[in-house]
N, C-alpha and C. Protein backbone atom coordinates (compact mmCIF):
# COMPACT_ATOMS: atom_id res chain seq x y z
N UNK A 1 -4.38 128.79 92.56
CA UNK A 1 -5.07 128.43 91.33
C UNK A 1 -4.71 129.43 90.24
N UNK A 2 -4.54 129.13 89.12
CA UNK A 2 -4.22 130.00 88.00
C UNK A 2 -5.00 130.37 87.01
N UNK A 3 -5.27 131.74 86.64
CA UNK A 3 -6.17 132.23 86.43
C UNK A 3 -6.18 131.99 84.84
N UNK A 4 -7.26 131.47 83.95
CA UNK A 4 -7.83 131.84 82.40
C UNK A 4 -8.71 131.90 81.74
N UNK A 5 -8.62 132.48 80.76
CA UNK A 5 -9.25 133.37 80.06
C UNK A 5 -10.87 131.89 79.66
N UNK A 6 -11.44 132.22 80.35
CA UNK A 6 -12.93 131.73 79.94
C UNK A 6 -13.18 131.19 78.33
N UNK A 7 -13.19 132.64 77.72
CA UNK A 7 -13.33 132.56 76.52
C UNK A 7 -12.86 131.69 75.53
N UNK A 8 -11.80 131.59 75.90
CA UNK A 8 -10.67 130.20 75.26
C UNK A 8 -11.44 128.33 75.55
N UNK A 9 -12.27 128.42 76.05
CA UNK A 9 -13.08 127.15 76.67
C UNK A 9 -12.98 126.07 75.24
N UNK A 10 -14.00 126.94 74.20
CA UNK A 10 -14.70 126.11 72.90
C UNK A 10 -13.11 126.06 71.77
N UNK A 11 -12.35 127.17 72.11
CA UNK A 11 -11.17 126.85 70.91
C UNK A 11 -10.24 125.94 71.67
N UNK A 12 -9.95 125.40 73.33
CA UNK A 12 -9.55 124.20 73.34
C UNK A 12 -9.91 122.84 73.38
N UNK A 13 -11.22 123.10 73.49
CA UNK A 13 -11.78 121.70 73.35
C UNK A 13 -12.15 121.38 71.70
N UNK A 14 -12.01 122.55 70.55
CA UNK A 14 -11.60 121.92 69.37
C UNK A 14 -10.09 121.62 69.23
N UNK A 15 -9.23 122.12 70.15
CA UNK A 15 -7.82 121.96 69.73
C UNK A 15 -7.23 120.43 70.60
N UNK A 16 -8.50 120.15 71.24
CA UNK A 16 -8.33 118.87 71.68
C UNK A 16 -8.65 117.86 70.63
N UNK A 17 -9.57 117.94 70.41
CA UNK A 17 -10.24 117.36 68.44
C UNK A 17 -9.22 117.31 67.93
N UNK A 18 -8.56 118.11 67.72
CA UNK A 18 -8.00 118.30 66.25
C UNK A 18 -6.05 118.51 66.99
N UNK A 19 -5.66 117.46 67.53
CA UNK A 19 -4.12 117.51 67.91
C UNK A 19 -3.41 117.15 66.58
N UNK A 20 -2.03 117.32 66.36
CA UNK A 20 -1.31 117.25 65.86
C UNK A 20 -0.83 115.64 66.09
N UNK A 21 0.12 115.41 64.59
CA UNK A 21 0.61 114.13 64.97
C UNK A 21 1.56 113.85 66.30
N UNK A 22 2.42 115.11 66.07
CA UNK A 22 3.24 114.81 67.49
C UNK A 22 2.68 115.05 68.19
N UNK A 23 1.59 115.78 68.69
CA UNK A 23 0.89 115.93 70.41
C UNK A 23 0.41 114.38 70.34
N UNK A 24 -0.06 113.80 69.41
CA UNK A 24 -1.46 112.49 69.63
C UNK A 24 -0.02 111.83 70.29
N UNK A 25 0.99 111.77 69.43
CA UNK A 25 2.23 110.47 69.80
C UNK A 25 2.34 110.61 71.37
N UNK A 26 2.74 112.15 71.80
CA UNK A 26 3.69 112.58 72.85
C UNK A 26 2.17 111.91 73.69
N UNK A 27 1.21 112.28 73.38
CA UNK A 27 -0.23 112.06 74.65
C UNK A 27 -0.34 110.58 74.98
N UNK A 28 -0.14 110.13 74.09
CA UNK A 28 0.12 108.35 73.78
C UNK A 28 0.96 107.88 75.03
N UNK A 29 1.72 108.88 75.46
CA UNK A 29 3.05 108.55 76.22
C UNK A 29 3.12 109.20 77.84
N UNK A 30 1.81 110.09 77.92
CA UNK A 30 2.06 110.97 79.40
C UNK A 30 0.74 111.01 79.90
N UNK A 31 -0.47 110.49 78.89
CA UNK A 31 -1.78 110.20 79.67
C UNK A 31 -2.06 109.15 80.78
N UNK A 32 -3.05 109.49 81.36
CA UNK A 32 -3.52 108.11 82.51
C UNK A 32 -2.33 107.78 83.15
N UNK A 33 -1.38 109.06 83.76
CA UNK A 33 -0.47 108.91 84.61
C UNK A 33 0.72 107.63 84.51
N UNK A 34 0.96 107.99 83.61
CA UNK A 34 2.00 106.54 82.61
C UNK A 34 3.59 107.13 83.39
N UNK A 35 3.63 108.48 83.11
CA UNK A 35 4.55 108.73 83.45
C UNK A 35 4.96 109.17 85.28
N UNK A 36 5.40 108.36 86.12
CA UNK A 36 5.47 108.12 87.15
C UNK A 36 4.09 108.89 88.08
N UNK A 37 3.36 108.02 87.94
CA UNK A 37 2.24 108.86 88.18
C UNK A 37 1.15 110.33 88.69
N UNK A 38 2.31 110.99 87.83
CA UNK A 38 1.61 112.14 87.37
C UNK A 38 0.52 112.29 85.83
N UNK A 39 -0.34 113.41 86.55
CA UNK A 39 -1.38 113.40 86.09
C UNK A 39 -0.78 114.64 85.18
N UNK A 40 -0.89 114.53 83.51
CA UNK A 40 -0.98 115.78 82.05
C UNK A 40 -2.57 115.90 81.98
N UNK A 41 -2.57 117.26 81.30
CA UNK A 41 -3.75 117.53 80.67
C UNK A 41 -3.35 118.18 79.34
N UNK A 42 -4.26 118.21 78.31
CA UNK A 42 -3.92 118.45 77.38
C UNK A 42 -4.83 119.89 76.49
N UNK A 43 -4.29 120.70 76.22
CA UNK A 43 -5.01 122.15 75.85
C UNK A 43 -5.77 122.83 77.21
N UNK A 44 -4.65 123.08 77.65
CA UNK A 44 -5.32 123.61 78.78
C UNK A 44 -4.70 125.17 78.76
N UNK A 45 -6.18 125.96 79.03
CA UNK A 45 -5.81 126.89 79.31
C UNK A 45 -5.16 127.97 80.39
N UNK A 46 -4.07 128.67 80.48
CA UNK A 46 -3.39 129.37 81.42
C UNK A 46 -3.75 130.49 81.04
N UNK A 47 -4.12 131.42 81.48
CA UNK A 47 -4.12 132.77 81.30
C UNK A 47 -4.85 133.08 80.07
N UNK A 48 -4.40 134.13 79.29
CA UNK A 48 -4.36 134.00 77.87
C UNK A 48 -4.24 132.98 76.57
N UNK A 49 -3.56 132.00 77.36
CA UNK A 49 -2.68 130.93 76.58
C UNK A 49 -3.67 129.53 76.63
N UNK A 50 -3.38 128.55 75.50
CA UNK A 50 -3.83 127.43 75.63
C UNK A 50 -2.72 126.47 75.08
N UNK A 51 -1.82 125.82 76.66
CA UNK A 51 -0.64 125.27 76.10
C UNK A 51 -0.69 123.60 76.28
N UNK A 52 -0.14 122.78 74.73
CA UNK A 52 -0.06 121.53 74.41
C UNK A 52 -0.57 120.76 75.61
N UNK A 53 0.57 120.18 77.07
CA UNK A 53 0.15 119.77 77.60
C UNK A 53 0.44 120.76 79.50
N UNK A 54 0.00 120.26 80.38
CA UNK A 54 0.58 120.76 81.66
C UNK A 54 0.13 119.83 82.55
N UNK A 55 1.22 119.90 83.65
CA UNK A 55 0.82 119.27 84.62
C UNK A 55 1.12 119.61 85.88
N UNK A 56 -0.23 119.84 86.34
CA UNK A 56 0.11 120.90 87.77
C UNK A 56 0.91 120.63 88.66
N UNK A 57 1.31 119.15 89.40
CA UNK A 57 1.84 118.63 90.31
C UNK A 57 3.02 119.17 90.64
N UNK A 58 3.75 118.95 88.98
CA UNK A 58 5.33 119.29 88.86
C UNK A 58 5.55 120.76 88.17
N UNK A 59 4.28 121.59 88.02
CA UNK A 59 4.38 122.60 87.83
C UNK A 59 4.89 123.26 85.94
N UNK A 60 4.19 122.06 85.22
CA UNK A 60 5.30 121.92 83.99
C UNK A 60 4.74 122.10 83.24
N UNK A 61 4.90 122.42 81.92
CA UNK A 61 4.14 122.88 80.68
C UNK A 61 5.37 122.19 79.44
N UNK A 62 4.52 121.73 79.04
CA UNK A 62 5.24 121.03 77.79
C UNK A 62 4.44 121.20 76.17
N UNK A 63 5.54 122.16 75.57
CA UNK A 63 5.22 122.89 74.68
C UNK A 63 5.33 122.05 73.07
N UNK A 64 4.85 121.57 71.74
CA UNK A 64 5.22 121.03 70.82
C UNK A 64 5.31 121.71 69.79
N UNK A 65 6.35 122.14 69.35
CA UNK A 65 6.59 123.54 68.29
C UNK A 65 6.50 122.65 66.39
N UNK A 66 5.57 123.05 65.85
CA UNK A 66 6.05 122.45 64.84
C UNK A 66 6.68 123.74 63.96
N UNK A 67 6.84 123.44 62.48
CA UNK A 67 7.61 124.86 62.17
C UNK A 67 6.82 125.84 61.51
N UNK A 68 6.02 126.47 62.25
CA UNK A 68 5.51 127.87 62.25
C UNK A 68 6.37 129.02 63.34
N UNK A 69 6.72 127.84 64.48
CA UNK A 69 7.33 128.57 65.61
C UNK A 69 8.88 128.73 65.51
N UNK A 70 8.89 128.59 64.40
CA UNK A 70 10.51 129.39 63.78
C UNK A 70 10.79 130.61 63.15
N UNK A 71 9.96 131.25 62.78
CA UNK A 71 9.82 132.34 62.16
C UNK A 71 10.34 133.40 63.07
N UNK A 72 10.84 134.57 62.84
CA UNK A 72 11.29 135.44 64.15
C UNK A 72 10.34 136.18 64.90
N UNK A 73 9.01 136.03 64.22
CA UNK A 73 7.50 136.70 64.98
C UNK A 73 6.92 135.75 66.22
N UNK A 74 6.74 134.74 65.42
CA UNK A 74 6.39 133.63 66.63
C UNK A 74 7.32 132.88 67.69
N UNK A 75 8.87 132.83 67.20
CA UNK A 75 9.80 133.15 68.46
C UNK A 75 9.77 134.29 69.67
N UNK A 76 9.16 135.49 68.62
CA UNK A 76 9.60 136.67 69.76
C UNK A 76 7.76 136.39 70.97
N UNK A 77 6.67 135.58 70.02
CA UNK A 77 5.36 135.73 70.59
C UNK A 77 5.64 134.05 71.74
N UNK A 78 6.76 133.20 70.83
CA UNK A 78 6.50 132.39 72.07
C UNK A 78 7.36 133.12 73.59
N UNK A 79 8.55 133.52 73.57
CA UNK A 79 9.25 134.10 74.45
C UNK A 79 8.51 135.13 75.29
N UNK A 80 7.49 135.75 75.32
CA UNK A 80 6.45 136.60 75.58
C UNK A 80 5.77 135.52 76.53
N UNK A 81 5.22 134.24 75.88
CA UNK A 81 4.63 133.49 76.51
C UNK A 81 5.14 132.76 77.47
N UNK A 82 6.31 132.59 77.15
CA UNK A 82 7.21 131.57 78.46
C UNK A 82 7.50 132.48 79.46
N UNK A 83 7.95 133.56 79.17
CA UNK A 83 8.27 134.52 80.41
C UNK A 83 6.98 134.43 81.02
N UNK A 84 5.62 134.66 80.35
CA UNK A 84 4.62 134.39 81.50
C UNK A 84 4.16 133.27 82.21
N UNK A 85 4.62 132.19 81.44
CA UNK A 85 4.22 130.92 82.15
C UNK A 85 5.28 130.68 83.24
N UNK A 86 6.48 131.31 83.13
CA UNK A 86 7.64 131.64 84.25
C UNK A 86 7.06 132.63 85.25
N UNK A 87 6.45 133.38 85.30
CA UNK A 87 5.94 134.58 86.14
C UNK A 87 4.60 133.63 87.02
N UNK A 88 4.25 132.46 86.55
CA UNK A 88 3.14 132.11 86.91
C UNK A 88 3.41 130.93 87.80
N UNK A 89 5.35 130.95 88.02
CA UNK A 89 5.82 129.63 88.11
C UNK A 89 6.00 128.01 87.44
N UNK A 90 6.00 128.07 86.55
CA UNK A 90 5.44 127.21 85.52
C UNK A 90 7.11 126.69 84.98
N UNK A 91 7.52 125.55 84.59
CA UNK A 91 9.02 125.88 83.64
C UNK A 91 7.98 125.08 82.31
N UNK A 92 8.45 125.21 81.12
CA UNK A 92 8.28 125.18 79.76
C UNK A 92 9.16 124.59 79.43
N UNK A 93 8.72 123.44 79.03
CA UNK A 93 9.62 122.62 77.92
C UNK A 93 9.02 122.31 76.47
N UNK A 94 10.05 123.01 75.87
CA UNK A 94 9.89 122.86 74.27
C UNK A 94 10.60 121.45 73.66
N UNK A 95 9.89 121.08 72.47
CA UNK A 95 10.43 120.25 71.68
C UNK A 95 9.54 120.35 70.29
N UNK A 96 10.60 120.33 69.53
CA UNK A 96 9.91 120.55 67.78
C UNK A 96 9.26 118.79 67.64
N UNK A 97 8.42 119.31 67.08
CA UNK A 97 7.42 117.84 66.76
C UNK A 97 7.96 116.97 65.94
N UNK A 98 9.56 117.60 65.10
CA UNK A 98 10.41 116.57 64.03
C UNK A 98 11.01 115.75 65.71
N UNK A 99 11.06 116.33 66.74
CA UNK A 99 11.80 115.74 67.90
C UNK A 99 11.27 114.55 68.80
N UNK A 100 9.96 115.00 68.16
CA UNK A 100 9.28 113.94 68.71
C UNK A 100 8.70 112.65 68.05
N UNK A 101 8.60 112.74 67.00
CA UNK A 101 8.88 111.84 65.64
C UNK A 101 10.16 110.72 66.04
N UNK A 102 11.42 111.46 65.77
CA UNK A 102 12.67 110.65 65.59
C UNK A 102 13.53 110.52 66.81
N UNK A 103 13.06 111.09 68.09
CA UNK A 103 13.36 110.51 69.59
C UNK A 103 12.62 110.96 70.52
N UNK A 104 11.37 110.06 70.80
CA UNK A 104 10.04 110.29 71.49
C UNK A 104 10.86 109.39 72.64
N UNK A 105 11.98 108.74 73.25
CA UNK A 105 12.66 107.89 73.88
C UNK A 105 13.58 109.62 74.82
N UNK A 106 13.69 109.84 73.78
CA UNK A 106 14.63 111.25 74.65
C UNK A 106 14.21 112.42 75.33
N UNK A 107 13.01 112.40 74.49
CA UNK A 107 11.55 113.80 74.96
C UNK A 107 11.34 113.10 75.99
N UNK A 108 10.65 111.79 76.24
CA UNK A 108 10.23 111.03 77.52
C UNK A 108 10.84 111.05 78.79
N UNK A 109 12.83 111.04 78.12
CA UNK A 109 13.56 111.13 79.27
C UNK A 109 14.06 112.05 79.75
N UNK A 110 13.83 113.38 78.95
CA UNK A 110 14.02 114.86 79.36
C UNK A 110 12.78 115.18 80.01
N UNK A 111 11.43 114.97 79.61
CA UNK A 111 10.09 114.95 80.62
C UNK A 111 10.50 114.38 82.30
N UNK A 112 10.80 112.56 82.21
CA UNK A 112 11.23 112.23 83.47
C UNK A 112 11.95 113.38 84.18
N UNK A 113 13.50 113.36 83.98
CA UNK A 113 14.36 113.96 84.46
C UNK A 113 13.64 115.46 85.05
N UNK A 114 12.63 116.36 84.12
CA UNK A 114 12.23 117.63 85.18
C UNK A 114 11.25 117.20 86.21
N UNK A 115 10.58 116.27 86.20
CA UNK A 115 9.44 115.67 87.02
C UNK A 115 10.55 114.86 88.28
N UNK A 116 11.59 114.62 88.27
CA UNK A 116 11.98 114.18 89.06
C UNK A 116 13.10 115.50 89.80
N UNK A 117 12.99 116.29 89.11
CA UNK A 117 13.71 117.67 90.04
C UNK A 117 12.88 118.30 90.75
N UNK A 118 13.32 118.79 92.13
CA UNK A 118 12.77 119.06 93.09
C UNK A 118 12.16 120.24 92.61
């Protein structure tokens, strides 16, 4: 079981409220086990962290960057974070939310494709 931060409880269940256009689209697409029936959750907390979506089965975290996470501060704070969601066993998949906009067909089939690696 993986351990987090308590405290984080009330700021993800507003960050569940309040998703982004690309999380609502991408959730549209990986809830109620749509995608070969595995089960996402959405703002869930890991550790310190409260990431977009995860799903324990396949061990996956799927990250939606819009562009704040370009800056060279929040690159160096997400890389901080993936190494720990790597330390926790976890792999991280990123996609910028323009990516999910203009090929939510390709995010879907890069999602499949790690859910179907051993």
């Amino acid at each position: 079981m993986l351990f987090y931060n308590k405290n984080l409880k009330g700021y993800s269940r507003q960050l569940r409220k309040d998703m982004t256009n690309a999380e609502r689209l991408l959730w549209s697409k990986v809830k109620r086990k749509q995608l070969q029936g595995y089960q996402f959750y959405r703002q869930k907390i890991i550790g310190n962290y409260i990431v977009d979506f995860y799903c324990p089965k396949a061990n996956l975290v799927i990250e939606i960057d819009g562009g704040q996470h370009y800056d060279d501060e929040e690159i160096k704070k997400d890389n901080v974070r993936d190494d720990y969601m790597g330390e926790q066993r976890l792999t991280v998949l990123r996609f910028s939310d323009r990516e999910v906009f203009e090929n939510l067909n390709g995010v879907i089939e890069r999602v499949n494709e790690e859910l179907e690696s051993p």
